[in-house]
Protein backbone atom coordinates (compact mmCIF):
# COMPACT_ATOMS: atom_id res chain seq x y z
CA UNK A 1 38.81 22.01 7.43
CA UNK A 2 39.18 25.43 5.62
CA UNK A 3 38.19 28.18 7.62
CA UNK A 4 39.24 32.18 7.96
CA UNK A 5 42.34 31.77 9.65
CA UNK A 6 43.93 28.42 8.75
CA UNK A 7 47.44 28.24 7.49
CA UNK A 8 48.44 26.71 4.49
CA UNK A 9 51.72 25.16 3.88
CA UNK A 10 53.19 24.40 0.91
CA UNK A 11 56.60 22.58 0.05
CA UNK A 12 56.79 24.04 -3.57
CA UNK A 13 55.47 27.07 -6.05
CA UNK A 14 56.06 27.07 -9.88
CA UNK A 15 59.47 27.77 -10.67
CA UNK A 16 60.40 25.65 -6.93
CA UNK A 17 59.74 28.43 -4.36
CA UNK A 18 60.22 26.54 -0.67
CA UNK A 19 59.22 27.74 2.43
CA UNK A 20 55.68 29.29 1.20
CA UNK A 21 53.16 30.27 4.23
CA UNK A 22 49.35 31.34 3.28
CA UNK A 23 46.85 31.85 5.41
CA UNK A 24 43.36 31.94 4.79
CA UNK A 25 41.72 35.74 5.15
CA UNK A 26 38.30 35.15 3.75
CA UNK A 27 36.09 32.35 1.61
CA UNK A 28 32.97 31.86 -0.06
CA UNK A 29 31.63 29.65 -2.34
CA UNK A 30 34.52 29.52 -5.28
CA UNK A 31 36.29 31.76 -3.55
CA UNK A 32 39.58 31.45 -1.05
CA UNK A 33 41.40 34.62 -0.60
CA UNK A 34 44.97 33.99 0.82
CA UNK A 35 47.65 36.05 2.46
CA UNK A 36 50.97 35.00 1.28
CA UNK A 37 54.34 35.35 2.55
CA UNK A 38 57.67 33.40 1.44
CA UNK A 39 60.15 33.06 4.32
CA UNK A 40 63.62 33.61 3.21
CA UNK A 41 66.78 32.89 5.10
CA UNK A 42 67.99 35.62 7.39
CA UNK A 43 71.27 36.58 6.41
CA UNK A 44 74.15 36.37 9.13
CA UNK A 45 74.40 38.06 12.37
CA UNK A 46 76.86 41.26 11.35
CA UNK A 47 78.81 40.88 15.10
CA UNK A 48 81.04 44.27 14.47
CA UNK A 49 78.12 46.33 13.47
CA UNK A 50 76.12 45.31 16.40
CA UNK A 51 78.95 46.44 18.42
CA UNK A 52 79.72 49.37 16.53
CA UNK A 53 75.35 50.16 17.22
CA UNK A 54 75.55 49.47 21.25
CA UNK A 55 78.83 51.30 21.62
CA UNK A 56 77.02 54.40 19.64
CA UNK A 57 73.84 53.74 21.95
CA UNK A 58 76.45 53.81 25.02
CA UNK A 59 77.94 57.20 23.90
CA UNK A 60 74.86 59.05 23.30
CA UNK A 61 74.17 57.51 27.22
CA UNK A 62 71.88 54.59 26.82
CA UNK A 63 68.23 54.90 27.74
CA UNK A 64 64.95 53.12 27.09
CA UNK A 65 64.34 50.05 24.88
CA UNK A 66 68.19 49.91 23.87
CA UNK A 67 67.59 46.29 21.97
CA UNK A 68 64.46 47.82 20.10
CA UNK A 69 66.75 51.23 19.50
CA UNK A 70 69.60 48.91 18.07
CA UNK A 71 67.09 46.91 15.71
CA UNK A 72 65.79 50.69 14.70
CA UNK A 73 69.47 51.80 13.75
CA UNK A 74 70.30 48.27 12.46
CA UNK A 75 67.46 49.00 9.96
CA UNK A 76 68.37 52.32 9.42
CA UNK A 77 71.66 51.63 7.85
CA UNK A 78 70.08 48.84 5.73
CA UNK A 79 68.33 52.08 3.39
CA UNK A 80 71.51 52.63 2.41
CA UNK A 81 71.66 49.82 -0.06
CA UNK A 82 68.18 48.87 -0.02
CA UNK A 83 66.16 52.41 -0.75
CA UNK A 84 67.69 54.21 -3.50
CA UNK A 85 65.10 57.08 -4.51
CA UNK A 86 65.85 59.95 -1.82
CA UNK A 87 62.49 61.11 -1.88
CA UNK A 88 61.20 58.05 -0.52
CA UNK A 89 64.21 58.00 1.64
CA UNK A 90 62.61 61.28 3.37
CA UNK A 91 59.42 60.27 3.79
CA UNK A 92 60.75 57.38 6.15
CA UNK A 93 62.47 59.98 7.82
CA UNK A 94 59.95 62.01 8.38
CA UNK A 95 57.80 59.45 9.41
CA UNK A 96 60.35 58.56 11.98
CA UNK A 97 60.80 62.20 13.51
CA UNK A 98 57.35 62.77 13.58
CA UNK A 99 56.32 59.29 15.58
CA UNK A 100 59.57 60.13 18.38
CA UNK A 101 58.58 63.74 18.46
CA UNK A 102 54.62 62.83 19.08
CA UNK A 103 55.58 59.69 21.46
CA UNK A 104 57.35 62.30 23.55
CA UNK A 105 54.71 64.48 23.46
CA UNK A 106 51.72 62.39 24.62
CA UNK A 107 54.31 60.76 26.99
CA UNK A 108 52.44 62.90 29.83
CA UNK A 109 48.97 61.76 28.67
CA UNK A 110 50.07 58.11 28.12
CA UNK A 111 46.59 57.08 31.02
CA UNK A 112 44.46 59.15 28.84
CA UNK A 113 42.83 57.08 25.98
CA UNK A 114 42.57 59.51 22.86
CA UNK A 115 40.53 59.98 19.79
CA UNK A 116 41.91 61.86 16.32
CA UNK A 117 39.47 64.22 14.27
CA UNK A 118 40.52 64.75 10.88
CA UNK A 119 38.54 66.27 8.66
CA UNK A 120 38.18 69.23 6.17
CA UNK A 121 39.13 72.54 7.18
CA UNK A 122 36.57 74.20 4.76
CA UNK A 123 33.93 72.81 6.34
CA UNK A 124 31.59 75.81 7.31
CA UNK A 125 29.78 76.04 10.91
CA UNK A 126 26.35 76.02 9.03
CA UNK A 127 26.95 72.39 7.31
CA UNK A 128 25.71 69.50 9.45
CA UNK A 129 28.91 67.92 9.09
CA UNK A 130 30.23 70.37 11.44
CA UNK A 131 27.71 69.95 13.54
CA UNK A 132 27.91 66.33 13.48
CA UNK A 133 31.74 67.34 14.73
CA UNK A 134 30.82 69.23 17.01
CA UNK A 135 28.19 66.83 19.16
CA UNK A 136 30.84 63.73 17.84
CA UNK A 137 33.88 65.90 20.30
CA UNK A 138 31.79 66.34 22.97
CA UNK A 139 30.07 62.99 23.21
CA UNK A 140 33.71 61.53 23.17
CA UNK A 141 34.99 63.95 25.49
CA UNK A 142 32.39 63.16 28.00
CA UNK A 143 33.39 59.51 27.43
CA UNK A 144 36.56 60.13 28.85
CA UNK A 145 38.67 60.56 25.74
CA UNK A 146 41.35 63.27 25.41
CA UNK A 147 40.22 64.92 21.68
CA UNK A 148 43.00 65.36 19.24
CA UNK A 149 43.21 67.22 15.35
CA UNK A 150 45.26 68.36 12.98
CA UNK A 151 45.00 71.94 14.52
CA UNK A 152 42.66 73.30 11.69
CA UNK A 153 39.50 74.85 11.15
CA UNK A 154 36.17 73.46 9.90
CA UNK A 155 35.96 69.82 11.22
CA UNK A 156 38.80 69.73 13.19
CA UNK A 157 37.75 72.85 14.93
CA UNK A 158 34.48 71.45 15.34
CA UNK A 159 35.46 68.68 17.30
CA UNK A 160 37.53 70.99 19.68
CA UNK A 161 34.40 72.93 20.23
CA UNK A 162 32.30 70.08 21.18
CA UNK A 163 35.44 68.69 23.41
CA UNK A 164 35.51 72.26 25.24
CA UNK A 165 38.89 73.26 26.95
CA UNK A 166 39.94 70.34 29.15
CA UNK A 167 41.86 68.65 28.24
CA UNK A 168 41.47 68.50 24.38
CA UNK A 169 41.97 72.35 24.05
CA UNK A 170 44.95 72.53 26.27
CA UNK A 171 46.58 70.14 23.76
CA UNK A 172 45.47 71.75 20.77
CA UNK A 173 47.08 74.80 21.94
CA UNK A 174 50.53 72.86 22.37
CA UNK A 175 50.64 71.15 19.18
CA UNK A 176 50.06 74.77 17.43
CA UNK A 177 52.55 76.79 19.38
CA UNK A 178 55.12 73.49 19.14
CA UNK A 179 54.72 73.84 15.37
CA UNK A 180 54.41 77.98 15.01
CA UNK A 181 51.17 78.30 14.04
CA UNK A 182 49.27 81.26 15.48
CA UNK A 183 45.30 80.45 17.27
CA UNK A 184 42.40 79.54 15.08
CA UNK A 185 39.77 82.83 14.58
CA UNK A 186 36.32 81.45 16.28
């Protein structure tokens, strides 16, 4: 029976593609839509290089999640042949600095469930979408829910405001000062 959900195997695509795995997202009446993935082989186990990796991870004096750390720096080195435009080369490593640097700073607040506001920083305190902000922060604040922006004005702000100091101001305060910036004009 087809349904959301079921997998479909198939032994062979045009052209002789084996290993083929779809699954079923969504269907209607003349209508399957399938997620598709072709399994390739892995390629072999590189034994030096995974010694070379632990024996770097056991200099810099081990730590948390070493096997997950090795699979990170495993990857890592695979950019070199696999990624060849720098620019996208930087955005992974931004993306990789940024997620460490904000892991260890909500490490203290890891109980805390959060909630990101992102939103213009034109907005103006007379539109209702600040407003909306505004009573949005502190509905979700009183819920429990630590209140996090981008450290801006308009909406972001707005949600702050609504939040009030504890403990979604507190961190707004550290995220500016981590990154320079100076206090937002109320």
């Amino acid at each position: 029976m087809l349904g959301v959900g079921t997998d479909l195997r198939c032994c062979r695509l045009k052209g002789g593609t084996p290993n083929l795995r779809a699954t079923v997202i969504a269907f209607g009446p003349g209508l399957v839509i399938l997620g598709v993935m072709i399994k390739t082989e892995k390629p072999p186990v590189d034994v030096e290089l995974k010694r070379r990796i632990q024996e770097l991870i056991d200099y810099k004096g081990g730590g948390f999640n070493q096997e997950n750390v090795a699979d990170i720096i495993e990857n890592a080195l695979k950019i070199l042949s696999d990624v060849e435009d720098s620019g996208d080369v930087r955005v992974i490593q931004t993306a990789v600095r940024e997620l460490r640097y904000a892991f260890k700073l909500f490490a203290p607040y890891s109980a805390s469930r959060k909630v990101t506001i992102f939103g213009s920083a034109r907005t103006q305190p007379t539109r209702t979408e600040y407003q909306q902000s505004v009573d949005f922060g502190r509905k979700i604040a009183e819920a429990g829910f630590m209140v996090i922006t981008g450290a801006g004005g308009g909406i972001m702000q707005a949600g702050h405001e609504g939040a009030g100091a504890d403990p979604a101001e507190i961190q707004h305060a550290k995220l500016r000062e981590a990154h320079g910036l100076t206090r937002p004009r109320r």
